[in-house]
C-alpha atoms as a PDB file:
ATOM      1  CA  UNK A   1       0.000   0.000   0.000  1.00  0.00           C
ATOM      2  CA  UNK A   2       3.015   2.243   0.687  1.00  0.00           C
ATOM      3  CA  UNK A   3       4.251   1.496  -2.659  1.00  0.00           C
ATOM      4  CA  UNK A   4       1.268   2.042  -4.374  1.00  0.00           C
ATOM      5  CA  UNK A   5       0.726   5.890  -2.208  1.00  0.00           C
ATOM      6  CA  UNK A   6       4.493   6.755  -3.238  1.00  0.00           C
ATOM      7  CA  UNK A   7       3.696   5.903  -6.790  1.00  0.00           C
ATOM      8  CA  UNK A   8       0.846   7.941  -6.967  1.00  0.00           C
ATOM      9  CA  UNK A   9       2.992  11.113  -5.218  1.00  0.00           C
ATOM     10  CA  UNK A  10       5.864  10.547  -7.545  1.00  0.00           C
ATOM     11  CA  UNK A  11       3.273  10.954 -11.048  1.00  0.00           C
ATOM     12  CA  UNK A  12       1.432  13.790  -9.436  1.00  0.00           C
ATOM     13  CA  UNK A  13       4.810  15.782  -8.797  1.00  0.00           C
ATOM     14  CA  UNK A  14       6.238  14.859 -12.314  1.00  0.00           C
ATOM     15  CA  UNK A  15       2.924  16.336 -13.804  1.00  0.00           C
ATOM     16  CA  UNK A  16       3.191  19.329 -11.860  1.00  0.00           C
ATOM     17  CA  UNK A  17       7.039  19.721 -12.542  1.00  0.00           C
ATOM     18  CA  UNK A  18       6.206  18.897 -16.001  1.00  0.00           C
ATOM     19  CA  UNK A  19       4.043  22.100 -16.137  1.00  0.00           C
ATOM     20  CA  UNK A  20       5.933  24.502 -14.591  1.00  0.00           C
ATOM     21  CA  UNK A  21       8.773  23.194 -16.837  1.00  0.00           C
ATOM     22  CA  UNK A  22       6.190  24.093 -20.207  1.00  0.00           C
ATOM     23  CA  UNK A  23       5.736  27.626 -18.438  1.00  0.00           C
ATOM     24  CA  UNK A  24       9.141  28.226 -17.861  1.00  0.00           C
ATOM     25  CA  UNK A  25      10.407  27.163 -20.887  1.00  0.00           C
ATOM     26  CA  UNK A  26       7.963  28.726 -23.410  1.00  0.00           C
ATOM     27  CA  UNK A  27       5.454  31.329 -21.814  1.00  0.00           C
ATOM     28  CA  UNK A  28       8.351  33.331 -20.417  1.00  0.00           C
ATOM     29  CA  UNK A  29      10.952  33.067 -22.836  1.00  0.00           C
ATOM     30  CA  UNK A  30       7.807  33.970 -25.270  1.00  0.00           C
ATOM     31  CA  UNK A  31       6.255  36.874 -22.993  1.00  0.00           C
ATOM     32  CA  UNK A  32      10.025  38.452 -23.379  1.00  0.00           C
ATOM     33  CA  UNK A  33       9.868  38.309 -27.536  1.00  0.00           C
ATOM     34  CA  UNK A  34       6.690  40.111 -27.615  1.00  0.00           C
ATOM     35  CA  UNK A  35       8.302  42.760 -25.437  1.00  0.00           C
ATOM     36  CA  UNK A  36      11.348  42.809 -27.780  1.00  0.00           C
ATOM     37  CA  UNK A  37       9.568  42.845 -31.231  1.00  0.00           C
ATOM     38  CA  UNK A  38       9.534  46.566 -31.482  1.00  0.00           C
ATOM     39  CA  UNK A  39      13.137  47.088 -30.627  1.00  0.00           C
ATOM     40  CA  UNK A  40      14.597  43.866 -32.912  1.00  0.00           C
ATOM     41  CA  UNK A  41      12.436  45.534 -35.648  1.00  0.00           C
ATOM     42  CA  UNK A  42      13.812  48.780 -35.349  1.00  0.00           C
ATOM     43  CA  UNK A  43      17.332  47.252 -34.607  1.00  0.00           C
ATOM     44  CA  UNK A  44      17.309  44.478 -37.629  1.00  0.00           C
ATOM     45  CA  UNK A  45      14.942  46.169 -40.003  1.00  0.00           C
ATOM     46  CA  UNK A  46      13.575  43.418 -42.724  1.00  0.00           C
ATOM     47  CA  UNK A  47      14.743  43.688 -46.280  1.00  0.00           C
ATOM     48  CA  UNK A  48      12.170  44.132 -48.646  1.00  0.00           C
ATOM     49  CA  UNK A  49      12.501  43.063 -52.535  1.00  0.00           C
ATOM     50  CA  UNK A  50      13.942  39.894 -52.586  1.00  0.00           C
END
């Protein structure tokens, strides 16, 4: 039964580490890009006509 409650403990915490791993990983990194846009525009402008 002990084996069985620290099995169940051990998937719950890989979900939730498995979570906060997608957040930190993309949503941050991601919420930082759309606050950079405007300057890596202005900084690397596109080229247009090719």
């Amino acid at each position: 039964m002990v084996l069985l409650l620290d099995t169940c403990a051990m998937l719950i915490s890989a979900v939730f580490l498995s979570i906060v791993g997608l957040v930190a990983g993309v949503a941050i990194p991601g919420l930082f890009m759309v606050a950079a846009a405007p300057w890596l525009d202005w900084i690397l402008p596109v080229k247009e006509g090719k």
